[in-house]
Protein backbone atom coordinates (compact mmCIF):
# COMPACT_ATOMS: atom_id res chain seq x y z
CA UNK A 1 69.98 116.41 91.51
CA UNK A 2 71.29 118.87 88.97
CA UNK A 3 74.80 116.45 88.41
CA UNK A 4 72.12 113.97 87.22
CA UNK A 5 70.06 115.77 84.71
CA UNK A 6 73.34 117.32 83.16
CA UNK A 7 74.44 113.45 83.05
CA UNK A 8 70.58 112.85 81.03
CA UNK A 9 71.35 115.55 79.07
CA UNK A 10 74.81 114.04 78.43
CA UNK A 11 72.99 111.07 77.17
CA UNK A 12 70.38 112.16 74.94
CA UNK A 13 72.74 113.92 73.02
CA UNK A 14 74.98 111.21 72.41
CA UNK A 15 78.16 111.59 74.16
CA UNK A 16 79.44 113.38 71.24
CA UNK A 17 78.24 117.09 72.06
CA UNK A 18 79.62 117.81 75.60
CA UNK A 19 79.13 121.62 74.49
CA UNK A 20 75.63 121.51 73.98
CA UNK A 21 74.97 119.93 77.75
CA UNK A 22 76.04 122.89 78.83
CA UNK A 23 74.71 125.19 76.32
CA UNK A 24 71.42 123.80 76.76
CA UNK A 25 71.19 124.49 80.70
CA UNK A 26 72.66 127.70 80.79
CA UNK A 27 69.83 128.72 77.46
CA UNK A 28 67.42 127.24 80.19
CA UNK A 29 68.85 128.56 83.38
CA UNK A 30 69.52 124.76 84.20
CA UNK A 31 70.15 121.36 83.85
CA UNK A 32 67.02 120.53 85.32
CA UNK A 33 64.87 122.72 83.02
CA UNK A 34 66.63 122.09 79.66
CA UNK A 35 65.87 117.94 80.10
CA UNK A 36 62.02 119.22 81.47
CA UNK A 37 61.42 121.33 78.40
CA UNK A 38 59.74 119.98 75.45
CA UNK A 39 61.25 118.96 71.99
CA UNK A 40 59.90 122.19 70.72
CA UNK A 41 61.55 123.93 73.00
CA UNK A 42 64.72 122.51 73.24
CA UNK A 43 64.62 122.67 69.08
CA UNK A 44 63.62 125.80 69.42
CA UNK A 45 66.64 127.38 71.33
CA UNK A 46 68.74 126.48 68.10
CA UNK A 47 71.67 124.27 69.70
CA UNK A 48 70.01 120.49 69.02
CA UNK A 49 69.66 121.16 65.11
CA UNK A 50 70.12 118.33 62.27
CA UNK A 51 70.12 114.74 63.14
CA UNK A 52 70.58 115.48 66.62
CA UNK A 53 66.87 116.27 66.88
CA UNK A 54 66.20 112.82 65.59
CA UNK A 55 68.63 111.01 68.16
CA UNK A 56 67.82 113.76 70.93
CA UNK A 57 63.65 112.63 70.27
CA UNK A 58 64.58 108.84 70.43
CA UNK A 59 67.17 108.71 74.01
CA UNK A 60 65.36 111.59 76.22
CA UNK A 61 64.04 108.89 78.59
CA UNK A 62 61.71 110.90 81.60
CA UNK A 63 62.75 108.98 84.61
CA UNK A 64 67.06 108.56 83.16
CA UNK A 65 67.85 111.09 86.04
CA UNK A 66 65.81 109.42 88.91
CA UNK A 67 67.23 106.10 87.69
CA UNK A 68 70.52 107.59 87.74
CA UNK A 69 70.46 109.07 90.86
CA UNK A 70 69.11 105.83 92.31
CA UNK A 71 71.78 103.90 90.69
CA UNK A 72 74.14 105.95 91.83
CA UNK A 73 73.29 105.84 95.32
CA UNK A 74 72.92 101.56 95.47
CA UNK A 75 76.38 100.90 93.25
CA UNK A 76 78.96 103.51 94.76
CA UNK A 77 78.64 105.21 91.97
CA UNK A 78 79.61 108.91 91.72
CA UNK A 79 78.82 111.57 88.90
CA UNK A 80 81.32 114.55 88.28
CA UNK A 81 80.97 117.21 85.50
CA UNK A 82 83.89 118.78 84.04
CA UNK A 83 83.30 121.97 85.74
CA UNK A 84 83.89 120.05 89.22
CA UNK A 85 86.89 120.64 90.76
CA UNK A 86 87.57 116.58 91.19
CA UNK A 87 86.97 116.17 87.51
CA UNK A 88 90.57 115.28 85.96
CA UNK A 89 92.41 118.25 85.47
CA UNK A 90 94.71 117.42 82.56
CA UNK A 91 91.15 115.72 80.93
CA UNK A 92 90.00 119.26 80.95
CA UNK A 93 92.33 120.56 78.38
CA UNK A 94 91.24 118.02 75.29
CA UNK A 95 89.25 119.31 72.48
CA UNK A 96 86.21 117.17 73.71
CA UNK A 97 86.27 116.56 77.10
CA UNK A 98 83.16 114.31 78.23
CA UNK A 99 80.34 116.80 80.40
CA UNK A 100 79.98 113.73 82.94
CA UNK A 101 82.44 111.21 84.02
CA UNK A 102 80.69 108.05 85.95
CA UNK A 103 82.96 107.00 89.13
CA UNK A 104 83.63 104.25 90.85
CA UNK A 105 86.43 103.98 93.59
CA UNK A 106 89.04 106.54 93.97
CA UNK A 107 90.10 108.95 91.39
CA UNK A 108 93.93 109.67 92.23
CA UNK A 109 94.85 113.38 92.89
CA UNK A 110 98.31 114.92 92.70
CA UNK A 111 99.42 112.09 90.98
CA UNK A 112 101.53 111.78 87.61
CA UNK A 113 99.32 109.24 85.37
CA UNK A 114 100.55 107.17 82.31
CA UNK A 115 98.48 104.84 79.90
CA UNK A 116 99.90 101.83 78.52
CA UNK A 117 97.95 100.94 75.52
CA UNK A 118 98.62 97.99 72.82
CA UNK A 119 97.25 94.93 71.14
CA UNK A 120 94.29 92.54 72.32
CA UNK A 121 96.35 89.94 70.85
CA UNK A 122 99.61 89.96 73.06
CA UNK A 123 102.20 88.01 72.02
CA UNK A 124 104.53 86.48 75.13
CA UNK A 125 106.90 89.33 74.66
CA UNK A 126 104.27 92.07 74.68
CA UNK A 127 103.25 90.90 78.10
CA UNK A 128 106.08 90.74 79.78
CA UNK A 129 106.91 94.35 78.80
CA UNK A 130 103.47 95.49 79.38
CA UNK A 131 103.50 93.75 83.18
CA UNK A 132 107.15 94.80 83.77
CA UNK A 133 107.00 98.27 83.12
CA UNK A 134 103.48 99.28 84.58
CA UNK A 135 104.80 97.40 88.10
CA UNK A 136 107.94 99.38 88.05
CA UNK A 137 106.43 102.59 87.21
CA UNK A 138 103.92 101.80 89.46
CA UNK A 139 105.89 100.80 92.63
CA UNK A 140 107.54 104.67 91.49
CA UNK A 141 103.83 106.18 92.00
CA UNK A 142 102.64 106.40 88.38
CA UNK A 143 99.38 105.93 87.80
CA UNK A 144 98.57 103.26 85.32
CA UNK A 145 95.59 104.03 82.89
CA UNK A 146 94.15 101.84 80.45
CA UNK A 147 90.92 100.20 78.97
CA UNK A 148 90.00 96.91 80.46
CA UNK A 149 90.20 94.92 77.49
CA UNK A 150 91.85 91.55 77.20
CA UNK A 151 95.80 91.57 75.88
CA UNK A 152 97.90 94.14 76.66
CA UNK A 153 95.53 96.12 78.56
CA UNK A 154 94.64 93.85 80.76
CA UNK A 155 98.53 93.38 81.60
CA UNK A 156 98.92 96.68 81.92
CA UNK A 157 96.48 96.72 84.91
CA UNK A 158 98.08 93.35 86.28
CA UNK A 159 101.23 94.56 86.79
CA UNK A 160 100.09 97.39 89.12
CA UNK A 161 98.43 95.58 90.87
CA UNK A 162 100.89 93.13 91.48
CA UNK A 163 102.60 96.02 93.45
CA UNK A 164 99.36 97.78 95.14
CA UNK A 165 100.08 100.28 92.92
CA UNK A 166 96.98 102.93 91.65
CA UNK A 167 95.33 101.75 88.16
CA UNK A 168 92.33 103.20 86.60
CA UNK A 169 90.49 101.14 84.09
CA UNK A 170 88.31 103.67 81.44
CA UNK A 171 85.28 101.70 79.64
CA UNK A 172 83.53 101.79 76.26
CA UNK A 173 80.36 100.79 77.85
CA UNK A 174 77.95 101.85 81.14
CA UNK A 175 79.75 101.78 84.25
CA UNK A 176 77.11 98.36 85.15
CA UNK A 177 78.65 96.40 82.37
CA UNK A 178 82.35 95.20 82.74
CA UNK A 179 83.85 94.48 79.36
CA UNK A 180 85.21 91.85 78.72
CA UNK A 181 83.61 89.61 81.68
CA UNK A 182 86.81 87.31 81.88
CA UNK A 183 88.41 90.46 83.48
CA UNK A 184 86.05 90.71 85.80
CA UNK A 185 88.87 89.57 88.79
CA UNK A 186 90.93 92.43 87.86
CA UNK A 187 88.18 94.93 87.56
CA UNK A 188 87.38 93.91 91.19
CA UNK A 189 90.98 94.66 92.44
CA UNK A 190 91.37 97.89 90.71
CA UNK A 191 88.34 99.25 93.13
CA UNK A 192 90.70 98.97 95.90
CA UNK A 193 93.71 100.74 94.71
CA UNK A 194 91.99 102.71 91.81
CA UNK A 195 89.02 103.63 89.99
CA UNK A 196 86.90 102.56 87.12
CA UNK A 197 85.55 105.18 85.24
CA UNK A 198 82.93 106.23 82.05
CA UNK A 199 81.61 108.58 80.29
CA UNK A 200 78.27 106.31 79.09
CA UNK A 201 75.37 106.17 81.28
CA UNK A 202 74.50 102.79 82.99
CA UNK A 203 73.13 99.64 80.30
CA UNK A 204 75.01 101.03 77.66
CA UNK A 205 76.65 98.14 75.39
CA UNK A 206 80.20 97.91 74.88
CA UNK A 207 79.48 99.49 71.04
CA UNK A 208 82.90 99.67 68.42
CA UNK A 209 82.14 102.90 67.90
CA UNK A 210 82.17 103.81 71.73
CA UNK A 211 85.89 102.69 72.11
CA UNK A 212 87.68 105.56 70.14
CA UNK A 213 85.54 107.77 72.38
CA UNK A 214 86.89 105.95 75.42
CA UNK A 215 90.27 106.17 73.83
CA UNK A 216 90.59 110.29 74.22
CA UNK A 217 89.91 109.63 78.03
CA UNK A 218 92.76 107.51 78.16
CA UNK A 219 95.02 109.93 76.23
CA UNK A 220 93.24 112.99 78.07
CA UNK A 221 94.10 111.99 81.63
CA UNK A 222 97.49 111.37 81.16
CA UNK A 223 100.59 113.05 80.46
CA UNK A 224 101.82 110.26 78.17
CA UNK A 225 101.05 106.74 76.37
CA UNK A 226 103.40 104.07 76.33
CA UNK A 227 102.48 102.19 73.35
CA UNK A 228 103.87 98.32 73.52
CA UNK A 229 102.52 96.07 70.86
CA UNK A 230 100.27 97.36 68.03
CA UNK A 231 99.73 96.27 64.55
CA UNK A 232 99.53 99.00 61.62
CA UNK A 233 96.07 99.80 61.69
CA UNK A 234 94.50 98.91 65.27
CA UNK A 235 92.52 100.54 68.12
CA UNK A 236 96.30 101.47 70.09
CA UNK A 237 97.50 103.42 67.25
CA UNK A 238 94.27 105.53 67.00
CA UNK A 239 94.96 106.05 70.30
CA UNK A 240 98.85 107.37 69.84
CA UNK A 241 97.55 109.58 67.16
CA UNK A 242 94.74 111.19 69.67
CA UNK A 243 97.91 111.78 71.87
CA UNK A 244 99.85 113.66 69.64
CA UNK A 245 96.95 115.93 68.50
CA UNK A 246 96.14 116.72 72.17
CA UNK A 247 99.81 117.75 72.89
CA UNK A 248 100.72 114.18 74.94
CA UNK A 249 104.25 112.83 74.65
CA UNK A 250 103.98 108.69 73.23
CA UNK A 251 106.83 106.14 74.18
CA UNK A 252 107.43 103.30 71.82
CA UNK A 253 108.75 99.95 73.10
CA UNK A 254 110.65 98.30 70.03
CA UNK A 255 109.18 95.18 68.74
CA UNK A 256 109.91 91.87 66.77
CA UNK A 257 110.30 93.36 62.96
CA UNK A 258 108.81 90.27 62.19
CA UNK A 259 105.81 90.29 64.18
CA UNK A 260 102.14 92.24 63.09
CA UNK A 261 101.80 93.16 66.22
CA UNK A 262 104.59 95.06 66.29
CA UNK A 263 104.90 97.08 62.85
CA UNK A 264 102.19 99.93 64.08
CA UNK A 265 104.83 100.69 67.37
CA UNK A 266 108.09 100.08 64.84
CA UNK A 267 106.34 102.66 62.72
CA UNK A 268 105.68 105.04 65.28
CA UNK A 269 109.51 105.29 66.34
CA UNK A 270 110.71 105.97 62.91
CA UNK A 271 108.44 108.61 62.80
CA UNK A 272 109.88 110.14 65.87
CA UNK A 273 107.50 108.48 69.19
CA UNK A 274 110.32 108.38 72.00
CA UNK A 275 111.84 104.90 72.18
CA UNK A 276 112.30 102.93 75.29
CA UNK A 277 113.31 99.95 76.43
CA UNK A 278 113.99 100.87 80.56
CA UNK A 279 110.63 101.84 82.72
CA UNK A 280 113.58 104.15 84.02
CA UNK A 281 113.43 106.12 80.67
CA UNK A 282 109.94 107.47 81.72
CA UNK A 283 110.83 107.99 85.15
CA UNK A 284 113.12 110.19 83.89
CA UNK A 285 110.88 111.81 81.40
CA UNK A 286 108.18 112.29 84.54
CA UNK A 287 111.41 113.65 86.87
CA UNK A 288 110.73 111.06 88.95
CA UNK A 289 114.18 109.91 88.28
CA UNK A 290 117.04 112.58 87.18
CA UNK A 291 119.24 111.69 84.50
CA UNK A 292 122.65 112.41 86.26
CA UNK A 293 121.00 110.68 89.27
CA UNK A 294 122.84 113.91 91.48
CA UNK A 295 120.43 115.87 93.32
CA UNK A 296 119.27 119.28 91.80
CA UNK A 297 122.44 121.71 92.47
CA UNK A 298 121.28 124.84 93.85
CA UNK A 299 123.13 127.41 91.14
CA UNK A 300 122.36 130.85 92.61
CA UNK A 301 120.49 133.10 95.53
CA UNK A 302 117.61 133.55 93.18
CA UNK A 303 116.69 129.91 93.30
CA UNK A 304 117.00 128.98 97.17
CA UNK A 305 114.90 132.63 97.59
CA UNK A 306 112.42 131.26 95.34
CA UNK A 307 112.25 127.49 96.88
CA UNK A 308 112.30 129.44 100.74
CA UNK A 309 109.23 131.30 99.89
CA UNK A 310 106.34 129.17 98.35
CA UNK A 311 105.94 125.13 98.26
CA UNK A 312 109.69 123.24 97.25
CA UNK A 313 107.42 120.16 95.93
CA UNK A 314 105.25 122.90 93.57
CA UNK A 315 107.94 124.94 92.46
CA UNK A 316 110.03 121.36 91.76
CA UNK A 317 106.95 119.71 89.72
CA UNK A 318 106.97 123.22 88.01
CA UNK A 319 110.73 123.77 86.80
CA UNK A 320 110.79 119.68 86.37
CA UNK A 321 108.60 120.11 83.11
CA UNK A 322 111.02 122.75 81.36
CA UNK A 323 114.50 122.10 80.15
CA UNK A 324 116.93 125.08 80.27
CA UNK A 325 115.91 127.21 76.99
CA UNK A 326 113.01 125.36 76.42
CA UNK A 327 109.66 127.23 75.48
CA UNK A 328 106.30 125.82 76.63
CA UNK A 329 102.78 126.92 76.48
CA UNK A 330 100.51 127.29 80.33
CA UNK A 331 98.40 124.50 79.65
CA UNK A 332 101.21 122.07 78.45
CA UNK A 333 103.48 123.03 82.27
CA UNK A 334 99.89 122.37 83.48
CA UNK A 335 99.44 119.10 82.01
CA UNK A 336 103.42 117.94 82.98
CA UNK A 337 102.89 119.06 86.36
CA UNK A 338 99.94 117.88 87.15
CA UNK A 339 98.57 120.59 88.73
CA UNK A 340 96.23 123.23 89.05
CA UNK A 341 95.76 126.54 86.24
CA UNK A 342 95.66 128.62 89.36
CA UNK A 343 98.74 126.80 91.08
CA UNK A 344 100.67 126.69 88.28
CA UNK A 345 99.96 130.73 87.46
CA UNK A 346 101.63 131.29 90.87
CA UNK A 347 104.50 129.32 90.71
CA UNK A 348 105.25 131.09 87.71
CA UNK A 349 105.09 134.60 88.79
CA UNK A 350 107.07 133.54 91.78
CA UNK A 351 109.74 132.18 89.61
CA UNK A 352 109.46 135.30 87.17
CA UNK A 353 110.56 137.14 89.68
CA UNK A 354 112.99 135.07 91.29
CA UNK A 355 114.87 135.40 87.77
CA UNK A 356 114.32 131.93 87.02
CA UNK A 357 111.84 131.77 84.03
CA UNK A 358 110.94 134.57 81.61
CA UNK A 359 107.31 134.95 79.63
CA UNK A 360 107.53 135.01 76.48
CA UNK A 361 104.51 136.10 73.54
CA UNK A 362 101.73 133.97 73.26
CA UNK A 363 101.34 132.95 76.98
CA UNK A 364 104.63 130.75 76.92
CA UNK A 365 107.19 130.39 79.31
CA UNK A 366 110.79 129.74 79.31
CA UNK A 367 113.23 128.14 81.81
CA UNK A 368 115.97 130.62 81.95
């Protein structure tokens, strides 16, 4: 029961403070007792303080973690906290990642993800582009994340699905309440291949301000956004500039200079988002696809040593994320690779010694 009372906790506090879920049950030794204690108490231990206390007075519901746990067990529904080992790793690494993520279907593991985001109000072009590229990146075993919303979104999903590829749909509202209902068909198919996922407990309304919220999911799970029609000011390009402050690369597909829709992507390139206008272009971003299209030549004894004594397929995904002479932090090779901190640490040493990459200050690491 304790996954549901951090998930009560979650909600009382408003989404906002995932922090505090967890400051509050390890104050009170648990989840369990934090939601049980009274106001007082709970005010008392200093971490609900301002207008909190006002919002944390009016949603602490009694019964939210039976219902929950109920709910749960009718609907297919499965709770993970961030401290779970199934909870997205690359979500972990955001400055705010949600305390509770509300499941259902499959969550992929060990797979690269990218989000396609862009306008509600596709024009022709943008959904072609949007259906073309997530089916071929799909068929290549991308997973495509996005929001469920009508326009480009919604195309985004399509296409995957087109090819049985993986797609995982990330709401602004309860996991009970499918927004918009027209999409309702493709919500349905993305529970076979997929998952639908939130961070807001069951009944909550689709609310504006819940979709920039939902937007750092999006941008959290991936590696990159692939941005394909969005006007100046619009819910996409909040959601490029939440990927570039949380370290995410953001593709650009080039649009009609003449068209709204397409000024906020337009702008993005000239201010240096990575242009494309080939799925391929990714693929070879992801290494999926190598730019020479020659298999990786084998160089020296250091390398085949290395590659002979722990996982090709790890040590690959590793040395995949860094260009020769290029610097990058542990948590971004983490994020590239999509793989475990504690994987990643020993591919690392292995190829530290097999004369392959070299440390460098401030816990970076250099392809040599």
């Amino acid at each position: 029961m304790e996954k549901y009372y951090l998930a009560a906790l979650a909600s009382a506090l408003g989404y906002g403070a995932p922090k505090r879920v967890f400051q509050l049950a390890d104050y009170f030794g648990s989840a369990k007792e934090a939601y049980e204690a009274s106001l007082a108490e709970v005010f008392a231990s200093g971490i609900v303080k301002g207008k909190l206390k006002h919002y944390y007075s009016s949603h602490w519901k009694k019964s939210l973690p039976d219902f929950l746990a109920e709910y749960c067990a009718s609907s297919g529904t499965e709770i993970i906290s961030v401290k779970e080992t199934i909870y997205p790793n690359a979500l972990k690494t955001i400055t705010s990642p949600p305390a509770v993520l509300y499941v259902r279907g499959k969550l992929p593991r060990g797979k690269k993800l990218l989000a396609i985001v862009g306008s509600r109000k596709a024009t022709s072009y943008g959904i072609k582009v949007a259906e073309e590229f997530a089916a071929t990146l799909a068929m290549k075993g991308i997973v495509i994340v996005s929001g469920g919303a009508i326009g480009i979104d919604a195309c985004a999903h399509r296409g995957a699905l087109k090819v049985q590829g993986a797609t995982v749909a990330v709401l602004g509202s309860g996991i009970d309440l499918l927004y918009p209902a027209n999409n309702s068909k493709i919500f349905a198919s993305i529970l076979e291949t997929g998952a639908i996922i939130s961070e807001f407990a069951p009944g909550v309304e689709p609310l504006p301000r819940h979709f920039p919220m939902r937007n750092r999911i999006i941008v959290g799970m991936c590696r990159g956004v692939l941005v394909v029609e969005a006007a100046q000011r619009s819910g996409a390009m909040i959601t490029a500039d939440m990927a570039l402050e949380e370290n995410r690369e953001v593709y650009c597909v080039p649009g009609n200079i003449y068209s709204s829709t397409s000024k906020g992507t337009n702008n993005l390139i000239k201010e240096g988002a990575m242009l494309v206008d080939s799925p391929t272009e990714i693929l070879e971003d992801y290494g999926l696809v190598r730019k020479t299209n020659k298999p990786l030549k084998i160089e020296n004894a250091n390398l085949f040593n290395v590659l002979t004594t722990q996982d090709a397929e790890e040590a690959n995904a590793v040395l995949s994320t860094m260009a020769p002479g290029e610097s990058l932090t542990l948590e971004e090779i983490v994020i590239n690779s999509e793989m475990t901190l504690a994987n990643v640490s020993n591919v690392l040493l292995n190829l530290q010694i097999g004369g392959l990459v070299q440390q460098q200050p401030g816990q970076r690491y250099m392809r040599i």
